[in-house]
C-alpha atoms as a PDB file:
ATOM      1  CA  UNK A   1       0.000   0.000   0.000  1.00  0.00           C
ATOM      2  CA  UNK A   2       1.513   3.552  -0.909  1.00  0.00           C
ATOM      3  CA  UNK A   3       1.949   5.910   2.001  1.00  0.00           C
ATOM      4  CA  UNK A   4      -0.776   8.404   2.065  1.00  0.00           C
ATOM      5  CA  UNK A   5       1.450  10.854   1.496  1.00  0.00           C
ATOM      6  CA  UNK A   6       2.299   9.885  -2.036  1.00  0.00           C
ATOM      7  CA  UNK A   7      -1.343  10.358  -2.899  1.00  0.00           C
ATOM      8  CA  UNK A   8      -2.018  13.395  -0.772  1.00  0.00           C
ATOM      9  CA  UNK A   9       0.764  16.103  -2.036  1.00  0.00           C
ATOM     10  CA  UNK A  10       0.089  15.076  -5.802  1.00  0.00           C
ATOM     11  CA  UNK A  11      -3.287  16.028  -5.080  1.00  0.00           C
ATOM     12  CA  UNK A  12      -2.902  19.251  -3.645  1.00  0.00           C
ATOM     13  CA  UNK A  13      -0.055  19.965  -5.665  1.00  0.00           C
ATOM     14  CA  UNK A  14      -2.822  20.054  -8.677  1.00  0.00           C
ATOM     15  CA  UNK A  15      -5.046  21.812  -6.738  1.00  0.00           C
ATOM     16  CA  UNK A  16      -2.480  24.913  -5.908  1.00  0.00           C
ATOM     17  CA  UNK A  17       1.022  24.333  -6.961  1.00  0.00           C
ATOM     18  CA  UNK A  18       2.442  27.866  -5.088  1.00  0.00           C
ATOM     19  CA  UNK A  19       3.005  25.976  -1.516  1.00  0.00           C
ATOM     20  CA  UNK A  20       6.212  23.979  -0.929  1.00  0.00           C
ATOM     21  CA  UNK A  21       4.668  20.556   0.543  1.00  0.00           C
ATOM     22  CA  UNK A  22       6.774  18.806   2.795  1.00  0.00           C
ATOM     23  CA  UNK A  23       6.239  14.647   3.607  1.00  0.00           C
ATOM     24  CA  UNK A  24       6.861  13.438   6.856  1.00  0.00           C
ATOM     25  CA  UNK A  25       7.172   9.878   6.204  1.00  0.00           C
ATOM     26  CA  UNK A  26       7.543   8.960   9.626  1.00  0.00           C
ATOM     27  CA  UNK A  27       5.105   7.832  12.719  1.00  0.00           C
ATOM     28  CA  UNK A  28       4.054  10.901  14.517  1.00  0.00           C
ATOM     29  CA  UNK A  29       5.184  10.489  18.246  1.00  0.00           C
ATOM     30  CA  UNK A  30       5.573  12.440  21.598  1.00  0.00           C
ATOM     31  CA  UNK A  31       9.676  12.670  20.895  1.00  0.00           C
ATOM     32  CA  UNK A  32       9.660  13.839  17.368  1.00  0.00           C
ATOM     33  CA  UNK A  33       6.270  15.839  17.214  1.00  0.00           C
ATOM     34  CA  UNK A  34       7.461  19.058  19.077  1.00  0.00           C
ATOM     35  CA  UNK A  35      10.832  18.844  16.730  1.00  0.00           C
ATOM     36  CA  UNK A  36       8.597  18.584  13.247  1.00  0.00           C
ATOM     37  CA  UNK A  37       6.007  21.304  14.589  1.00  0.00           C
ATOM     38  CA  UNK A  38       8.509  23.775  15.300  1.00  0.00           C
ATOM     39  CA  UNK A  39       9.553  24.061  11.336  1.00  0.00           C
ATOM     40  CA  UNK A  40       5.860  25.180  10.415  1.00  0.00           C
ATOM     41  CA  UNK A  41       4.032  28.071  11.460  1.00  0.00           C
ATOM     42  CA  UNK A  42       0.303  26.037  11.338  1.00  0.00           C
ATOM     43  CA  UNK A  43      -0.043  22.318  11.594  1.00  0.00           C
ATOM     44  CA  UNK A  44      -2.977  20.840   9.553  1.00  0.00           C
ATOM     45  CA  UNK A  45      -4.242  17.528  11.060  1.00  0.00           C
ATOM     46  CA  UNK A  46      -6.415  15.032   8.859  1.00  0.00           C
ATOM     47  CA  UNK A  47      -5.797  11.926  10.892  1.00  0.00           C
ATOM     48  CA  UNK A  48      -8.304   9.055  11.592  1.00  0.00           C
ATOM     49  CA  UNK A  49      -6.594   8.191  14.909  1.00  0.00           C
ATOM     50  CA  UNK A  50      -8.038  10.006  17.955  1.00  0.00           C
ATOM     51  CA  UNK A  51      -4.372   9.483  19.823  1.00  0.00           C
ATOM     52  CA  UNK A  52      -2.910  11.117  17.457  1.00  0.00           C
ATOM     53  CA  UNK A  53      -5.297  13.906  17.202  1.00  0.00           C
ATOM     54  CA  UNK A  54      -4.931  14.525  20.517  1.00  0.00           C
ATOM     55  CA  UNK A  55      -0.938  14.346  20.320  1.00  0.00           C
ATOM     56  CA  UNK A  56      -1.062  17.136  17.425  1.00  0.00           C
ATOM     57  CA  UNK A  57      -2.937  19.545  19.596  1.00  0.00           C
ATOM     58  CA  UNK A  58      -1.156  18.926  22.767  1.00  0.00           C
ATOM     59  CA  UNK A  59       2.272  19.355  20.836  1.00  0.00           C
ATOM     60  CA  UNK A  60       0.753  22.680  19.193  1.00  0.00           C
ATOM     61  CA  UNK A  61      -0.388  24.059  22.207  1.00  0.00           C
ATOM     62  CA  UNK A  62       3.198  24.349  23.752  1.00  0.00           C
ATOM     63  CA  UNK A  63       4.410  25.381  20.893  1.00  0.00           C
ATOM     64  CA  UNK A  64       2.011  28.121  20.693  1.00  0.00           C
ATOM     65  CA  UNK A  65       0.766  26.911  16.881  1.00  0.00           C
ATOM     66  CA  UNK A  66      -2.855  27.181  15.550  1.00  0.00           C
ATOM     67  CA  UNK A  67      -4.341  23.682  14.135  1.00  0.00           C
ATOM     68  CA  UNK A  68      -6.555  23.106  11.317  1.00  0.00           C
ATOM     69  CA  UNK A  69      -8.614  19.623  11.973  1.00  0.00           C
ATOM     70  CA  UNK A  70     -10.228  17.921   9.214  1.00  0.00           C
ATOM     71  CA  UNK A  71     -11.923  14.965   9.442  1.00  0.00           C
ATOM     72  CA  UNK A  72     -14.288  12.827   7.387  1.00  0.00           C
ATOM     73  CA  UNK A  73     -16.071   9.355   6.986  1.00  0.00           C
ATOM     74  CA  UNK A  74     -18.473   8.367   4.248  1.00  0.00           C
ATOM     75  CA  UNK A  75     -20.480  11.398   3.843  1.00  0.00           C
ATOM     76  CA  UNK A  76     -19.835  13.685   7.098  1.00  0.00           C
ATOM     77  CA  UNK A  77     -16.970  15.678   7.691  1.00  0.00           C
ATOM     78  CA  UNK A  78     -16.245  17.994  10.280  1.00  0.00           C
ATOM     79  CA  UNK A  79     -13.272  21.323  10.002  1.00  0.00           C
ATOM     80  CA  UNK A  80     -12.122  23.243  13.491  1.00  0.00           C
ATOM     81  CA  UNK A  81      -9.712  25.803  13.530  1.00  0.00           C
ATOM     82  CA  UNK A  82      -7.991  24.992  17.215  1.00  0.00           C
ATOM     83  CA  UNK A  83      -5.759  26.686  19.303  1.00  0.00           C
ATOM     84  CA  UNK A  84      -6.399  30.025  17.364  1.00  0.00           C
ATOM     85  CA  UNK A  85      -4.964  32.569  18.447  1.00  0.00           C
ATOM     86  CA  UNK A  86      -2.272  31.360  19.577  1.00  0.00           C
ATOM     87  CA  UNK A  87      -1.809  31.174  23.245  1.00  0.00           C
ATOM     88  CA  UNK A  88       0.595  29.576  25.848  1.00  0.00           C
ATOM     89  CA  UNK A  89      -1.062  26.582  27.800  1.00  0.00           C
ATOM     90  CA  UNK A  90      -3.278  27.867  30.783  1.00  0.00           C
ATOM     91  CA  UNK A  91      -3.939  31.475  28.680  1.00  0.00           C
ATOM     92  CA  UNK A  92      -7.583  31.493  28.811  1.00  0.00           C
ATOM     93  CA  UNK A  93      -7.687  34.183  25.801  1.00  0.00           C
ATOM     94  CA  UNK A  94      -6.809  31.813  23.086  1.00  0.00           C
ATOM     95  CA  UNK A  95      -9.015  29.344  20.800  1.00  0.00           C
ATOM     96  CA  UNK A  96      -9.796  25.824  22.231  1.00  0.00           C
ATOM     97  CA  UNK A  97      -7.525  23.261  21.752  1.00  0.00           C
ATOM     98  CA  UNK A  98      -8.808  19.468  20.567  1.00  0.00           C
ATOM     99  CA  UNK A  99      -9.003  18.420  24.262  1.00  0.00           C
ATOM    100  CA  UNK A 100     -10.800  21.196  25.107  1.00  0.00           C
ATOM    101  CA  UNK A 101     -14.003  20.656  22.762  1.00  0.00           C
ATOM    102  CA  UNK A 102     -13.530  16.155  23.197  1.00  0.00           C
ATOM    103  CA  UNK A 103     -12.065  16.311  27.090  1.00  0.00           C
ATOM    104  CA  UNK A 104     -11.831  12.646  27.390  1.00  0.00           C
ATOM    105  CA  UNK A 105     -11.125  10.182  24.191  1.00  0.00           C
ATOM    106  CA  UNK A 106     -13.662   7.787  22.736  1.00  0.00           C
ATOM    107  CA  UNK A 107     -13.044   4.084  23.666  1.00  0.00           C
ATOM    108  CA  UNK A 108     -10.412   2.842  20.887  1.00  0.00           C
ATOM    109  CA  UNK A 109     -12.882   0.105  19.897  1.00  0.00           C
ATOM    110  CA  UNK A 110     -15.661   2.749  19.052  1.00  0.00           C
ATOM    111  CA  UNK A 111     -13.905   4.365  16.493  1.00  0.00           C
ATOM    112  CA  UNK A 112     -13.889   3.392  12.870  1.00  0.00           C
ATOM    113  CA  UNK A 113     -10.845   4.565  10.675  1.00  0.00           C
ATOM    114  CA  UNK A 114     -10.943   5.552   7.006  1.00  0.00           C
ATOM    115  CA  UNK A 115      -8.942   2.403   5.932  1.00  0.00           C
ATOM    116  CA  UNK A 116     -11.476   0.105   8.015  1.00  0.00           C
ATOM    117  CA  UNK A 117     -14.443   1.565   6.309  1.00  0.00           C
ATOM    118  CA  UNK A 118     -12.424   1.587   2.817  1.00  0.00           C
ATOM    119  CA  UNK A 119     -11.831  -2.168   3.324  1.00  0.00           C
ATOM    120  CA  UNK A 120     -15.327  -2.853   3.940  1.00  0.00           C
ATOM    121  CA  UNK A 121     -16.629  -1.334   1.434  1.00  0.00           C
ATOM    122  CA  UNK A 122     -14.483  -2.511  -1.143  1.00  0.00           C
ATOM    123  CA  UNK A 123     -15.132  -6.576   0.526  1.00  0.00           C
ATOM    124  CA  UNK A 124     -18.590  -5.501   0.322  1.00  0.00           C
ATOM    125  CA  UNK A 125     -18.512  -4.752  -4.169  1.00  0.00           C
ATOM    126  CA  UNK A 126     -16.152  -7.607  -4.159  1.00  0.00           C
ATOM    127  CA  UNK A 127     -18.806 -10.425  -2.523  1.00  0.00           C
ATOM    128  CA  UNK A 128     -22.578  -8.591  -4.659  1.00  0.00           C
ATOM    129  CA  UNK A 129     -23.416 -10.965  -7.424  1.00  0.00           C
ATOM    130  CA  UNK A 130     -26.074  -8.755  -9.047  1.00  0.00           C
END
């Protein structure tokens, strides 16, 4: 399977070709988040994985960095700006952070990801016989 990332920054490389995108072909993790983060003044996050949502906002909420969320399955989708402005943890004049709209995580069986509604749906066209 090809890294998301090979199909994402094609994509939006078509759709505006002005940015400079940057892969981070790596696994996202409480060491090396704060070091990636720095390099970029906002941090777009369009996981499936509520751990890692909630690692993205903690990082960029030290770091003092606003965070576009995007997330989608089948036909909903939902887009927060977070952390905007800007504020140092405990400044109550800044936006919400992730945590602060979802304060506790959903249990990790109750949440379906992208590639496990992908797979179903493509076992489900592979099995009809119509």
């Amino acid at each position: 399977m090809r890294p998301i990332t090979d199909i994402f920054l094609p994509a939006c490389a078509r759709l505006n070709p002005h940015p400079t995108y940057i892969p981070f072909r790596t696994q996202l993790s409480p060491q090396n988040a704060p070091d990636i983060f720095a390099q970029f003044d906002i941090i777009l996050d369009c996981t499936d994985n509520p751990a890692t949502r909630y690692l993205i906002s903690d990082t960029a909420v030290v770091l003092g960095k606003p965070v576009v969320s995007a997330s989608a399955l089948r036909t909903e989708g939902q887009l927060m700006i977070l952390n905007y402005p800007s504020r140092s943890p405990g400044d109550k004049s800044g936006g919400p952070c992730y945590r602060c709209v979802f304060p506790t995580p959903p249990p990790a069986d109750s949440v379906t990801s992208c590639a496990a509604v992908s797979y179903t749906h493509l076992r489900a066209h592979e099995t009809r016989h119509d």
